[in-house]
Structures are given as C-alpha cells and as structure tokens.
PDB file of N, CA and C in Angstrom:
ATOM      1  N   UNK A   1      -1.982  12.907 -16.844  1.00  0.00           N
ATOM      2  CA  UNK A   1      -1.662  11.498 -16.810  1.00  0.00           C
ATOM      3  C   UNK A   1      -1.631  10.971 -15.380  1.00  0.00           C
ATOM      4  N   UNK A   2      -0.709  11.983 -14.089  1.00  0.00           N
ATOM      5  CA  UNK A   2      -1.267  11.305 -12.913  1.00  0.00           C
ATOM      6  C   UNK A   2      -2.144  11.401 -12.397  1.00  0.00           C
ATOM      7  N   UNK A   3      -3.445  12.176 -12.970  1.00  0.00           N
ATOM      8  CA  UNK A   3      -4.592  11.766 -12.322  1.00  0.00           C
ATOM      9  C   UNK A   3      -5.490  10.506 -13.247  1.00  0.00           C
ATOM     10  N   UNK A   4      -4.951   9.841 -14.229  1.00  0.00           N
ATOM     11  CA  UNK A   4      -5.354   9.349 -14.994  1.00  0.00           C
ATOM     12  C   UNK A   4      -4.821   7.628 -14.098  1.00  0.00           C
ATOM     13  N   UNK A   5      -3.660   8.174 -13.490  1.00  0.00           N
ATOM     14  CA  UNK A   5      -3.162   6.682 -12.845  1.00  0.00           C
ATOM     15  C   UNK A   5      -3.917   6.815 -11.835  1.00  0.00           C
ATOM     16  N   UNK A   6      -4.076   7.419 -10.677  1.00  0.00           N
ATOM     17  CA  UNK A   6      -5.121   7.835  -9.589  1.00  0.00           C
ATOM     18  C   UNK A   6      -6.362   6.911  -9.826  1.00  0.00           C
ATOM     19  N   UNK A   7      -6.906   7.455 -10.895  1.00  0.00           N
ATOM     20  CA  UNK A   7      -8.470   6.617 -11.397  1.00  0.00           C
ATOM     21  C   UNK A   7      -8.195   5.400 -11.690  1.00  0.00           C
ATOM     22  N   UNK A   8      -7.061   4.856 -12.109  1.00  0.00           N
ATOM     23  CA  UNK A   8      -6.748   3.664 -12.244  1.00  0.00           C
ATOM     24  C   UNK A   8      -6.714   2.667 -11.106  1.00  0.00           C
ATOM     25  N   UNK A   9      -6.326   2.963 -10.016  1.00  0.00           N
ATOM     26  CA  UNK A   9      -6.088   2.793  -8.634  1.00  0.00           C
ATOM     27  C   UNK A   9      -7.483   2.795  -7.917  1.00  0.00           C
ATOM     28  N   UNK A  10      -8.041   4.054  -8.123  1.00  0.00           N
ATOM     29  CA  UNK A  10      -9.679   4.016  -7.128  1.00  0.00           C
ATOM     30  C   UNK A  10     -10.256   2.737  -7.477  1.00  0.00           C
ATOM     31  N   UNK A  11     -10.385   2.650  -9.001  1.00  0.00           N
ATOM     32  CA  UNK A  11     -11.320   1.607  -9.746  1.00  0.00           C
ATOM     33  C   UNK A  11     -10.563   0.646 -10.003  1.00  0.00           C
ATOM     34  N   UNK A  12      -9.114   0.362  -9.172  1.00  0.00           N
ATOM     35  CA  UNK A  12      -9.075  -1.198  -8.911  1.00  0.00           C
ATOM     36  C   UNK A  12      -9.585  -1.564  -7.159  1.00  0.00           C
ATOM     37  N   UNK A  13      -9.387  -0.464  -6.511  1.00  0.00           N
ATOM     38  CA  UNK A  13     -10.142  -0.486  -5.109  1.00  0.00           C
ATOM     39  C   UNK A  13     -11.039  -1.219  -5.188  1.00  0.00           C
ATOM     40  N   UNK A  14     -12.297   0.032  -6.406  1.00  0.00           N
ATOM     41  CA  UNK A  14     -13.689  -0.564  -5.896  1.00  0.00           C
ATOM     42  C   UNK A  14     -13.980  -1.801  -6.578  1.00  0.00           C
ATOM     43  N   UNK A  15     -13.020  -2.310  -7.310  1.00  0.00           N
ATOM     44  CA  UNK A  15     -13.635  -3.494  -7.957  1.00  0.00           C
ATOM     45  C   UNK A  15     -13.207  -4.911  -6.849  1.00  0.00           C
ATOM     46  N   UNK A  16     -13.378  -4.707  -5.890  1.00  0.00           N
ATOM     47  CA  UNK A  16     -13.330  -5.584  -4.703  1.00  0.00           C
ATOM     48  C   UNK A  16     -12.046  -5.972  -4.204  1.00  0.00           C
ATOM     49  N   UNK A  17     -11.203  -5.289  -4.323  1.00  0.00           N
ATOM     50  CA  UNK A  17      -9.552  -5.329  -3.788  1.00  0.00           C
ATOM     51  C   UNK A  17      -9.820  -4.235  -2.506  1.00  0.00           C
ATOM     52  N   UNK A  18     -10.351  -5.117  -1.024  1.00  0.00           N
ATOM     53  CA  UNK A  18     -10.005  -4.136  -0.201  1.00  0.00           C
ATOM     54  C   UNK A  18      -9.449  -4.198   0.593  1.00  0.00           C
ATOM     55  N   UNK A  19      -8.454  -5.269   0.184  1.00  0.00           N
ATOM     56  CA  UNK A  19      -6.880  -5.434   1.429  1.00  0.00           C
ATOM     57  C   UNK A  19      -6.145  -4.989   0.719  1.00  0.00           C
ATOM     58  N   UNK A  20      -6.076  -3.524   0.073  1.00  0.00           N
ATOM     59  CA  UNK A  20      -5.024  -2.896  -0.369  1.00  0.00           C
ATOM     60  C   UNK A  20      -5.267  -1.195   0.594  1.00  0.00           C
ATOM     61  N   UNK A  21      -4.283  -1.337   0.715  1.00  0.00           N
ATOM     62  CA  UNK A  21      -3.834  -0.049   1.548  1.00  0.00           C
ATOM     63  C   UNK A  21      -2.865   1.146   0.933  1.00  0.00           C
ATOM     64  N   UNK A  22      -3.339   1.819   0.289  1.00  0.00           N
ATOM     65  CA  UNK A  22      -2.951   3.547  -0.385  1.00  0.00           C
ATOM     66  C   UNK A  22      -2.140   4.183   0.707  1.00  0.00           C
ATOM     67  N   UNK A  23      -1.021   4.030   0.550  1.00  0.00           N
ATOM     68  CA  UNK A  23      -0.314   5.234   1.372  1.00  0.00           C
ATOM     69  C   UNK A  23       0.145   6.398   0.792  1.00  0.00           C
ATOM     70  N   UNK A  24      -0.735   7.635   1.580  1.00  0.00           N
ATOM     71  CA  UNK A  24      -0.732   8.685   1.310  1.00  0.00           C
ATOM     72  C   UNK A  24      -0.252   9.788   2.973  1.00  0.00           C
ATOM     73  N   UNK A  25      -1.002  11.000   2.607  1.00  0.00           N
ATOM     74  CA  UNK A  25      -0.376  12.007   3.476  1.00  0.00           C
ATOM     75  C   UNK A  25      -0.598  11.892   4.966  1.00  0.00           C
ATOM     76  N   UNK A  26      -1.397  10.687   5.112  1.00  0.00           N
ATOM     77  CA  UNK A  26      -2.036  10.712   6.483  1.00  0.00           C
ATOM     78  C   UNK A  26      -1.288  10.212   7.644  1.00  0.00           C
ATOM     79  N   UNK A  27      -1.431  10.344   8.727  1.00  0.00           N
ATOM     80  CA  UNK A  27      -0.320  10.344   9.652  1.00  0.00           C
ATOM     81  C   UNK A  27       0.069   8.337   9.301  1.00  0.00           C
ATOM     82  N   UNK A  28       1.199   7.767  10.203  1.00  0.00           N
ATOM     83  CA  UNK A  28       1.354   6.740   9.676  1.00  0.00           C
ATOM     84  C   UNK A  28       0.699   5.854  10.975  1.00  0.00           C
ATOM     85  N   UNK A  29       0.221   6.004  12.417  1.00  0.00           N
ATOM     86  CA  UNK A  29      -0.722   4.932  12.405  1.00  0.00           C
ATOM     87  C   UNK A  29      -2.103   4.702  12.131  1.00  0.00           C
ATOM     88  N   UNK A  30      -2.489   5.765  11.037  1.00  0.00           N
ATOM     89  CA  UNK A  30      -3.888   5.611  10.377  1.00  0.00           C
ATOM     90  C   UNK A  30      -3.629   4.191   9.525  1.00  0.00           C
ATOM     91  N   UNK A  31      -2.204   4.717   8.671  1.00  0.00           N
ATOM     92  CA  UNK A  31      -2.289   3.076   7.945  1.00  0.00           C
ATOM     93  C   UNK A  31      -2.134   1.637   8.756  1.00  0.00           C
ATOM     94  N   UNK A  32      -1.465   2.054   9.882  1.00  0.00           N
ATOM     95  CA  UNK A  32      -0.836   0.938  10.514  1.00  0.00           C
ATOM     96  C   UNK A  32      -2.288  -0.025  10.875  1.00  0.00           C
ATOM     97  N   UNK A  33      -3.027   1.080  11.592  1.00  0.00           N
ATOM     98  CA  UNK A  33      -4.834   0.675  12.392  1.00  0.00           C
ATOM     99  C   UNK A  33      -5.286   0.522  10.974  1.00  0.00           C
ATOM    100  N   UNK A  34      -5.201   0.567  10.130  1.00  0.00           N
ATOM    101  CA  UNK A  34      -5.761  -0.100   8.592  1.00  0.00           C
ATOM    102  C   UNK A  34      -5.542  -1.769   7.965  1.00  0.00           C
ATOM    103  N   UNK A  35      -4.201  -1.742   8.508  1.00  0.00           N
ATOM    104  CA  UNK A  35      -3.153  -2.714   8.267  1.00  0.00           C
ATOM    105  C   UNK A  35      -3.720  -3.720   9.268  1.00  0.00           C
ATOM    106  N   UNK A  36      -3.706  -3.535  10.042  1.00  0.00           N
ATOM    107  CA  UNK A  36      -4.296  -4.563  11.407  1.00  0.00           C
ATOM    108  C   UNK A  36      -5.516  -4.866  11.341  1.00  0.00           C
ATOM    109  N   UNK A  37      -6.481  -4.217  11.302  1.00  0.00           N
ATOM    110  CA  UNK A  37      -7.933  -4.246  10.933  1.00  0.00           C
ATOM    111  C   UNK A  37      -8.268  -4.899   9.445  1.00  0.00           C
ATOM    112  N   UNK A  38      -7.199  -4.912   8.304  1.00  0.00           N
ATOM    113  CA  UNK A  38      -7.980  -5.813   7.421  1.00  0.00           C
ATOM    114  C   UNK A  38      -7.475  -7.433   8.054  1.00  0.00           C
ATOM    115  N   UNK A  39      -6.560  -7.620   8.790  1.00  0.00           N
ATOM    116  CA  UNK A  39      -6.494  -8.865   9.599  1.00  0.00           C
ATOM    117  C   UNK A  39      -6.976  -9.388  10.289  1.00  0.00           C
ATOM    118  N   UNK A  40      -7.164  -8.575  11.376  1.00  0.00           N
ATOM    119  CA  UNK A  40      -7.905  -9.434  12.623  1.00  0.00           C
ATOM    120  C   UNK A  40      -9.518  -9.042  12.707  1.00  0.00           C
ATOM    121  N   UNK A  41      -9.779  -8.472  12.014  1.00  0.00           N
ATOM    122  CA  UNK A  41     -11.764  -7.965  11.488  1.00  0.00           C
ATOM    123  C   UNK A  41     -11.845  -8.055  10.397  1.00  0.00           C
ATOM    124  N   UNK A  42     -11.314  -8.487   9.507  1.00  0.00           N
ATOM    125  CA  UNK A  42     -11.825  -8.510   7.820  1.00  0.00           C
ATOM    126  C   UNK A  42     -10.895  -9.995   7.810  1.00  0.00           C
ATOM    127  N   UNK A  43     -10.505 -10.566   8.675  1.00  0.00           N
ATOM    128  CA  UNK A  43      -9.819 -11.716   8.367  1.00  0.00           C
ATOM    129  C   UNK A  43      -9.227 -11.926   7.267  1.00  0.00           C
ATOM    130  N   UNK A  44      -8.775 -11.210   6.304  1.00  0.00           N
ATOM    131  CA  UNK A  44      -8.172 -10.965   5.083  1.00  0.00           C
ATOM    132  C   UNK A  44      -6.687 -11.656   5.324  1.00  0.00           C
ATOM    133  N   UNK A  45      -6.695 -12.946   4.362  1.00  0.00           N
ATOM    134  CA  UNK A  45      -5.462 -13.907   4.472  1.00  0.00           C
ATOM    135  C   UNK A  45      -3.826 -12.896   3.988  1.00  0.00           C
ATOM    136  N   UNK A  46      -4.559 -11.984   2.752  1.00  0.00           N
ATOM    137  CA  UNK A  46      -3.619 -10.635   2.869  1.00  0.00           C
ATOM    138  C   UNK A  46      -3.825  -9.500   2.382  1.00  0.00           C
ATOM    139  N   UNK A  47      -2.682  -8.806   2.678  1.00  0.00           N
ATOM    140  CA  UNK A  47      -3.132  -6.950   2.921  1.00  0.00           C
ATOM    141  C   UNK A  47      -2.013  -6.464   2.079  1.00  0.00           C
ATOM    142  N   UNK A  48      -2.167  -6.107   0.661  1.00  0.00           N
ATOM    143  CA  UNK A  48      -1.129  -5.259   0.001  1.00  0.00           C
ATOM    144  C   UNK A  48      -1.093  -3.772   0.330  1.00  0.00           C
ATOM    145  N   UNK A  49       0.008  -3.156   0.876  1.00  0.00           N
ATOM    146  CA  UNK A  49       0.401  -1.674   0.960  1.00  0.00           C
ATOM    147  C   UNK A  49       0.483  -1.663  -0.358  1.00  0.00           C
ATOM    148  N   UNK A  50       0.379  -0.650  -0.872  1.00  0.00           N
ATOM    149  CA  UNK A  50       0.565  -0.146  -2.151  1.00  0.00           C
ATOM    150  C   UNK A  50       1.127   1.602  -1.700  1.00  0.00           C
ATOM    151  N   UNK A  51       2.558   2.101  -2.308  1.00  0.00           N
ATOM    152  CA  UNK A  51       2.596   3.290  -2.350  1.00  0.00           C
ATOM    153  C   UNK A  51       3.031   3.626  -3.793  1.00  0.00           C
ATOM    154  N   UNK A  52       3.497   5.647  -3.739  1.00  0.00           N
ATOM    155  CA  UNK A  52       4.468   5.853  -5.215  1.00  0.00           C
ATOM    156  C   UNK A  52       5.347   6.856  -4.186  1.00  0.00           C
ATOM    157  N   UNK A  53       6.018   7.100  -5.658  1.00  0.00           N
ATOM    158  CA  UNK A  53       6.901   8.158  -5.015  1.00  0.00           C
ATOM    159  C   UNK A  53       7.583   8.250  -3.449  1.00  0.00           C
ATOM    160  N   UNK A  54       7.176   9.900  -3.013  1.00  0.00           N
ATOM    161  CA  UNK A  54       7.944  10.418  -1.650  1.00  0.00           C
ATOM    162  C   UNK A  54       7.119   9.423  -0.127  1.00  0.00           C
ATOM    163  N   UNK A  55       6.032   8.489  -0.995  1.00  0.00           N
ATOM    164  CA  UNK A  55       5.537   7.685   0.271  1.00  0.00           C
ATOM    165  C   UNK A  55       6.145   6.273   0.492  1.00  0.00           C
ATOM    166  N   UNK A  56       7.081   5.866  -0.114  1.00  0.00           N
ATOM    167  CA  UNK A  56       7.426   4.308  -0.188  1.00  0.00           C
ATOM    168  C   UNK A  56       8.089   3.936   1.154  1.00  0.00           C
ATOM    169  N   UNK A  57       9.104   4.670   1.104  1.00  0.00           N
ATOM    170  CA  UNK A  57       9.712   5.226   2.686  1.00  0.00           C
ATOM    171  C   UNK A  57       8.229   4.903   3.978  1.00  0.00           C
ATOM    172  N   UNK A  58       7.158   5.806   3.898  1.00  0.00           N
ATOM    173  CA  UNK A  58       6.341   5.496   4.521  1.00  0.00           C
ATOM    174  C   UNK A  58       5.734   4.320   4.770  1.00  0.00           C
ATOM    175  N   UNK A  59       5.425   3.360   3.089  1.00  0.00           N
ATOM    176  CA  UNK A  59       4.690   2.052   3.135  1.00  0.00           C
ATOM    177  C   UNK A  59       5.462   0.882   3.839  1.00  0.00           C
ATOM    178  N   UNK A  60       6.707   1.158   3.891  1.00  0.00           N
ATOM    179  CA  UNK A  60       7.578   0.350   4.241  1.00  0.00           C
ATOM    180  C   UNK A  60       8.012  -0.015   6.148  1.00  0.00           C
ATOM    181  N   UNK A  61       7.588   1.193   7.092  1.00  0.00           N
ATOM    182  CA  UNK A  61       7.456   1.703   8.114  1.00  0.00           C
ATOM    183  C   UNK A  61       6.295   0.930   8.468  1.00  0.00           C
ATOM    184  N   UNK A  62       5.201   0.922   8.086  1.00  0.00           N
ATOM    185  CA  UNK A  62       3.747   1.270   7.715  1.00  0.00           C
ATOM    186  C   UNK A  62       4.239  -0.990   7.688  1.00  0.00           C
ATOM    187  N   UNK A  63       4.480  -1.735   7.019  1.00  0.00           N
ATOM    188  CA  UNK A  63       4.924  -2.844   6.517  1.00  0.00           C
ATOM    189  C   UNK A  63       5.393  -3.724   7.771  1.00  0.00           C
ATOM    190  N   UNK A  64       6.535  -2.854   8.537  1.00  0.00           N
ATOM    191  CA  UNK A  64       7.237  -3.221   9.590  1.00  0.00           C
ATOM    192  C   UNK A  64       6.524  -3.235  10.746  1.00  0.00           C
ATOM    193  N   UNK A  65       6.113  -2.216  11.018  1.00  0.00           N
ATOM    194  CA  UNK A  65       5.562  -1.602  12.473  1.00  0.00           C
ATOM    195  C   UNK A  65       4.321  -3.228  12.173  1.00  0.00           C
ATOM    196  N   UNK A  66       3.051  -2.898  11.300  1.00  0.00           N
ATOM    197  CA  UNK A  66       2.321  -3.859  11.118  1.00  0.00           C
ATOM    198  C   UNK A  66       2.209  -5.493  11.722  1.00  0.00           C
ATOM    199  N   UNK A  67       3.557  -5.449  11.030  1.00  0.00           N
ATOM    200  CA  UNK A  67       4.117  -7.299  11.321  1.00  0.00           C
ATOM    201  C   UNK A  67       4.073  -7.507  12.372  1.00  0.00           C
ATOM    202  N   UNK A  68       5.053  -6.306  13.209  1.00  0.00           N
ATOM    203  CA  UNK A  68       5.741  -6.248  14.922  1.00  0.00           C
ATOM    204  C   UNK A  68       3.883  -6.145  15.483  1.00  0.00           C
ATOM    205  N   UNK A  69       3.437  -5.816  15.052  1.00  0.00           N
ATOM    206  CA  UNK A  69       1.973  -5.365  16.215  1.00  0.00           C
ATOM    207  C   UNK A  69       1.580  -6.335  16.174  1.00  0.00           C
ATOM    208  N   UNK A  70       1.442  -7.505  15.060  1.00  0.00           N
ATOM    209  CA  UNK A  70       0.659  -8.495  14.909  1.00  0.00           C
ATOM    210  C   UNK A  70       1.249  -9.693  15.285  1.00  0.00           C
ATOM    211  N   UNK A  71       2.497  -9.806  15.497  1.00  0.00           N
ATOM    212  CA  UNK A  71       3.094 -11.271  15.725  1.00  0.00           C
ATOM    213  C   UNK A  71       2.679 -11.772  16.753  1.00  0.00           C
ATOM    214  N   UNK A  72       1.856 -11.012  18.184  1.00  0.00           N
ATOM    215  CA  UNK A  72       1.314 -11.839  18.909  1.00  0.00           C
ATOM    216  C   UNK A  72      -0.072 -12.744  18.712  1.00  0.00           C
ATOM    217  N   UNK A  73      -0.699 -11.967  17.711  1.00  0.00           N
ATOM    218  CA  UNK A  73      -2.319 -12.117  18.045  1.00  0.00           C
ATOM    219  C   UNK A  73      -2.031 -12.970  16.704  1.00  0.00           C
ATOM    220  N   UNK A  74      -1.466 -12.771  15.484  1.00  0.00           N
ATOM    221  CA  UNK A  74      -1.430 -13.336  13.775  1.00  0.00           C
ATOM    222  C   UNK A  74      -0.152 -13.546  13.560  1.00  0.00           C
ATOM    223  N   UNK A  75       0.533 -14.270  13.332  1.00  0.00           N
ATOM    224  CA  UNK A  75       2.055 -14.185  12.433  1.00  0.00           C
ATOM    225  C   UNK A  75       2.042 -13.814  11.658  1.00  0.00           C
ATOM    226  N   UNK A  76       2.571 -12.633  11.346  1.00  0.00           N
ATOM    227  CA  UNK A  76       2.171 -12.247   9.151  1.00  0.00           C
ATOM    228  C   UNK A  76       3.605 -11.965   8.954  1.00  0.00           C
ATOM    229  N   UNK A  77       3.797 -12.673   8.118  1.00  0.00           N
ATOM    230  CA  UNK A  77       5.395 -12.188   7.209  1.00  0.00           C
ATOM    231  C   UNK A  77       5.051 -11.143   6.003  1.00  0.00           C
ATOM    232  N   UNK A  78       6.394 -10.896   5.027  1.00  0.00           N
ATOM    233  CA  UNK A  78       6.144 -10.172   4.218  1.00  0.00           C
ATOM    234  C   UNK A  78       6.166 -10.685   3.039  1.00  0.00           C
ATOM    235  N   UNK A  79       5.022 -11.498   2.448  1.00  0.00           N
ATOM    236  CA  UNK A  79       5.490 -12.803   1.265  1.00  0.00           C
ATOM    237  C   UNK A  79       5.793 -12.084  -0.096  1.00  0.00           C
ATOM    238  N   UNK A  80       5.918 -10.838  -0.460  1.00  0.00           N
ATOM    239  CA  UNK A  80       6.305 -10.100  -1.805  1.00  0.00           C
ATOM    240  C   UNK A  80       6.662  -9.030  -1.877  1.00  0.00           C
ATOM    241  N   UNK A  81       7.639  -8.185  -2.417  1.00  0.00           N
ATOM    242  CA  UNK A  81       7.044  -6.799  -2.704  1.00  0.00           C
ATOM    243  C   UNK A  81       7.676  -6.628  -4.085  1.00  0.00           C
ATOM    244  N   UNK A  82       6.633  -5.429  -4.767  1.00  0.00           N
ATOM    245  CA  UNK A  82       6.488  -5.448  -6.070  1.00  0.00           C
ATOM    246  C   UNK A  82       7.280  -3.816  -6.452  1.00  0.00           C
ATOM    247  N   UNK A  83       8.354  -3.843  -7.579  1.00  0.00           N
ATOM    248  CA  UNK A  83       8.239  -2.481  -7.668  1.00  0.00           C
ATOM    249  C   UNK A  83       8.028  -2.573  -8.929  1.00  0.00           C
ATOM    250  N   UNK A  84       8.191  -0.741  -9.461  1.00  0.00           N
ATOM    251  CA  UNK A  84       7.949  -0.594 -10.861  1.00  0.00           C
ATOM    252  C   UNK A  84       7.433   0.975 -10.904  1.00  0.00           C
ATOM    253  N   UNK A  85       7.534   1.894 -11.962  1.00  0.00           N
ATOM    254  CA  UNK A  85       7.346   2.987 -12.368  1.00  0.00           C
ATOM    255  C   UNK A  85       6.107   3.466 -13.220  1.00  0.00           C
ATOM    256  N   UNK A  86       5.793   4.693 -13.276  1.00  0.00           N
ATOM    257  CA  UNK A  86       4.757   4.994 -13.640  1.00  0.00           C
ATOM    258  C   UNK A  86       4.983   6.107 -14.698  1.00  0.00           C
ATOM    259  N   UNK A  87       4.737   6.067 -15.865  1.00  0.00           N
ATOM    260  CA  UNK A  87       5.513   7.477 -16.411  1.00  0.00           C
ATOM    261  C   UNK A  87       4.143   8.266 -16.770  1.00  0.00           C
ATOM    262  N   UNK A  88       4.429   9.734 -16.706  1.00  0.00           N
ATOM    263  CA  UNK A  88       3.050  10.192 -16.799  1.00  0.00           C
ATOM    264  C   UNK A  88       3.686  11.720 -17.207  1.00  0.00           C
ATOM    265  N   UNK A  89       2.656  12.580 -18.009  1.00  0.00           N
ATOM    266  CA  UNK A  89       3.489  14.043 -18.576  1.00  0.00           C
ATOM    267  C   UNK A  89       2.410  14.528 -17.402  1.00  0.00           C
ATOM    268  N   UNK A  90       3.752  16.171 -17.267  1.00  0.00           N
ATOM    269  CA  UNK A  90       3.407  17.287 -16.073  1.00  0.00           C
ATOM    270  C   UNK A  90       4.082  17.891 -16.577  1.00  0.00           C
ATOM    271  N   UNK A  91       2.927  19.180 -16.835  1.00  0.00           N
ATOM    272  CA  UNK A  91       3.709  20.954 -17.553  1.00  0.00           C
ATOM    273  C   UNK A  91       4.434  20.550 -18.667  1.00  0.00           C
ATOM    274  N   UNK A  92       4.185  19.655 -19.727  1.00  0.00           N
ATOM    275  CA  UNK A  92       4.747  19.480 -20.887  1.00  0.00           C
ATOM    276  C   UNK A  92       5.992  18.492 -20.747  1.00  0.00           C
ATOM    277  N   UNK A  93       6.381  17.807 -19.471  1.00  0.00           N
ATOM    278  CA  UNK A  93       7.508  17.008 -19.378  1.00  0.00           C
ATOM    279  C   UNK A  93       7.285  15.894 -18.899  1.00  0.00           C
ATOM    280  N   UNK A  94       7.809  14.892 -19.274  1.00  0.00           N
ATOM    281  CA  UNK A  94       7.913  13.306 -19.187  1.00  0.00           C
ATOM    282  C   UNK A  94       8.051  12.917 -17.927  1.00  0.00           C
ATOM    283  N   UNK A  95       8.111  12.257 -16.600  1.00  0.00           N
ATOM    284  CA  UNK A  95       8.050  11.678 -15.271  1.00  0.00           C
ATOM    285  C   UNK A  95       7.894  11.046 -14.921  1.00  0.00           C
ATOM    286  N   UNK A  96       9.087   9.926 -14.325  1.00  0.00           N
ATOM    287  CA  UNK A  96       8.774   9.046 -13.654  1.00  0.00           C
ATOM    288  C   UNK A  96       8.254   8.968 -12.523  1.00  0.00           C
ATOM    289  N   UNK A  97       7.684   7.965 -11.998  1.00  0.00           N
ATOM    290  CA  UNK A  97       7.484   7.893 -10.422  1.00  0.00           C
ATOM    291  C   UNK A  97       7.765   6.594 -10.155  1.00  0.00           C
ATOM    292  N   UNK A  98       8.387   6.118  -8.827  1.00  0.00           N
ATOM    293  CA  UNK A  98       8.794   4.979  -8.518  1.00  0.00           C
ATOM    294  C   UNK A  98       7.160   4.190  -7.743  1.00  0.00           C
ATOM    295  N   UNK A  99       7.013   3.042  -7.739  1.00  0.00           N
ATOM    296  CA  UNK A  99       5.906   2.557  -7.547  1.00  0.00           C
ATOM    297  C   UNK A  99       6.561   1.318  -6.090  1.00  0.00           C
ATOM    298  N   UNK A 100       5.440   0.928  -5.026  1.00  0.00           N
ATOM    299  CA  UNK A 100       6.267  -0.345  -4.673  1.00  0.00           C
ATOM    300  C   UNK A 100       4.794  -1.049  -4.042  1.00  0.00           C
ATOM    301  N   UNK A 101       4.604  -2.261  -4.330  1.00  0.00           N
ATOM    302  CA  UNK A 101       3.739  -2.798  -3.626  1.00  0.00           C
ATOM    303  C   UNK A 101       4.000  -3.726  -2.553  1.00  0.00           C
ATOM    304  N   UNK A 102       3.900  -4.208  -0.928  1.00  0.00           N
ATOM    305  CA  UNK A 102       4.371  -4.756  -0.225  1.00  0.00           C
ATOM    306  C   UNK A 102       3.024  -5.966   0.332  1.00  0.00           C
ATOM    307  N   UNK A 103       3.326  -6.941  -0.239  1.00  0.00           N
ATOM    308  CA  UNK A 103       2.520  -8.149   0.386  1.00  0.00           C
ATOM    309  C   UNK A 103       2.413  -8.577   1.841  1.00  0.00           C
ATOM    310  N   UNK A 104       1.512  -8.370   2.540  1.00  0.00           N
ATOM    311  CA  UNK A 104       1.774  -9.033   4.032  1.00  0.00           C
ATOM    312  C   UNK A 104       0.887 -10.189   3.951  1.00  0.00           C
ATOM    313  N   UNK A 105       1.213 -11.125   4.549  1.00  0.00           N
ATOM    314  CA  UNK A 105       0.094 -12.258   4.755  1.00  0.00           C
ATOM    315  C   UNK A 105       0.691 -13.897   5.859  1.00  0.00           C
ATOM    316  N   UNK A 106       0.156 -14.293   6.258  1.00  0.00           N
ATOM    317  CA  UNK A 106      -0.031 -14.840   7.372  1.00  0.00           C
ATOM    318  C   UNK A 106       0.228 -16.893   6.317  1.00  0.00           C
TER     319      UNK A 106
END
C-alpha cells in the first residue's frame, strides 16, 4: 500500500505539478536550492513542500530557511499548510503515516 501511495505522488508530479517539492533523505539544502529555484527561475507564483512521516520536521526547516533566503530578492510567506494521514498495510498490519503539505507563495 505504501508503494501504492508513492505512485500516487510520482503521477501527480508528472501530471504538471512541478512546484511541489518531495522531502525525502537528501541533505536539506538540496530542498532548500529546489525551493528557491522554482521561484526565482521557474517564476512559480507557488511552491508546495509536500512531506510524510519522520520528514515533516525536515519540510518545515526546508519552509523556513526558504522564506529567510528569499525575503530579499521575493517576499514569500507561508499562505497554507495541509495535514492529514495515509493508512496503508505493512507485514500484515494497519499504519498510519502523518502527511503535511506547506504552501509558500509570494
């Protein structure tokens, strides 16, 4: 089932959502230089972080740092963030995962 949400996620990517930002294992100013770049080169009015689980902590860092880098060159506030759970079976047992999506936009 969580690779079933995974595919759910790629194939809302590719269906032309590409001011969304997946936070995953990668160090955190890969997302940050992600975060900035769909702004000031993709001129993208906004940029949803999207994390789950043990990364939300991260998207949220990742959210902050972003804003602070950009308030000289873009003003971007944080106009939403979305939560919500994902339940999915692993090894025969039921699981939640916490979900959070964070809106930035100018």
């Amino acid at each position: 089932m969580e690779q079933k949400a995974n595919e759910n996620l790629q194939k809302e990517n590719r269906s032309g959502n590409d001011n969304i930002v997946f936070i995953g294992n990668k160090p955190l100013v890969n997302y940050i230089r992600g975060v900035i770049m769909q702004f000031l080169k993709k001129e993208a009015s906004e940029v949803v972080i999207r994390s789950r689980g043990k990364f939300i902590s991260k998207a949220v860092d990742v959210a902050e740092v972003s804003r602070r880098s950009l308030d000289d060159k873009k003003p971007v506030k944080i106009k939403a963030i979305n939560i919500g759970s994902e339940s999915f079976e692993a090894e025969g047992k039921r699981t939640n995962i916490s979900t959070m999506d964070i809106v930035l936009g100018s």
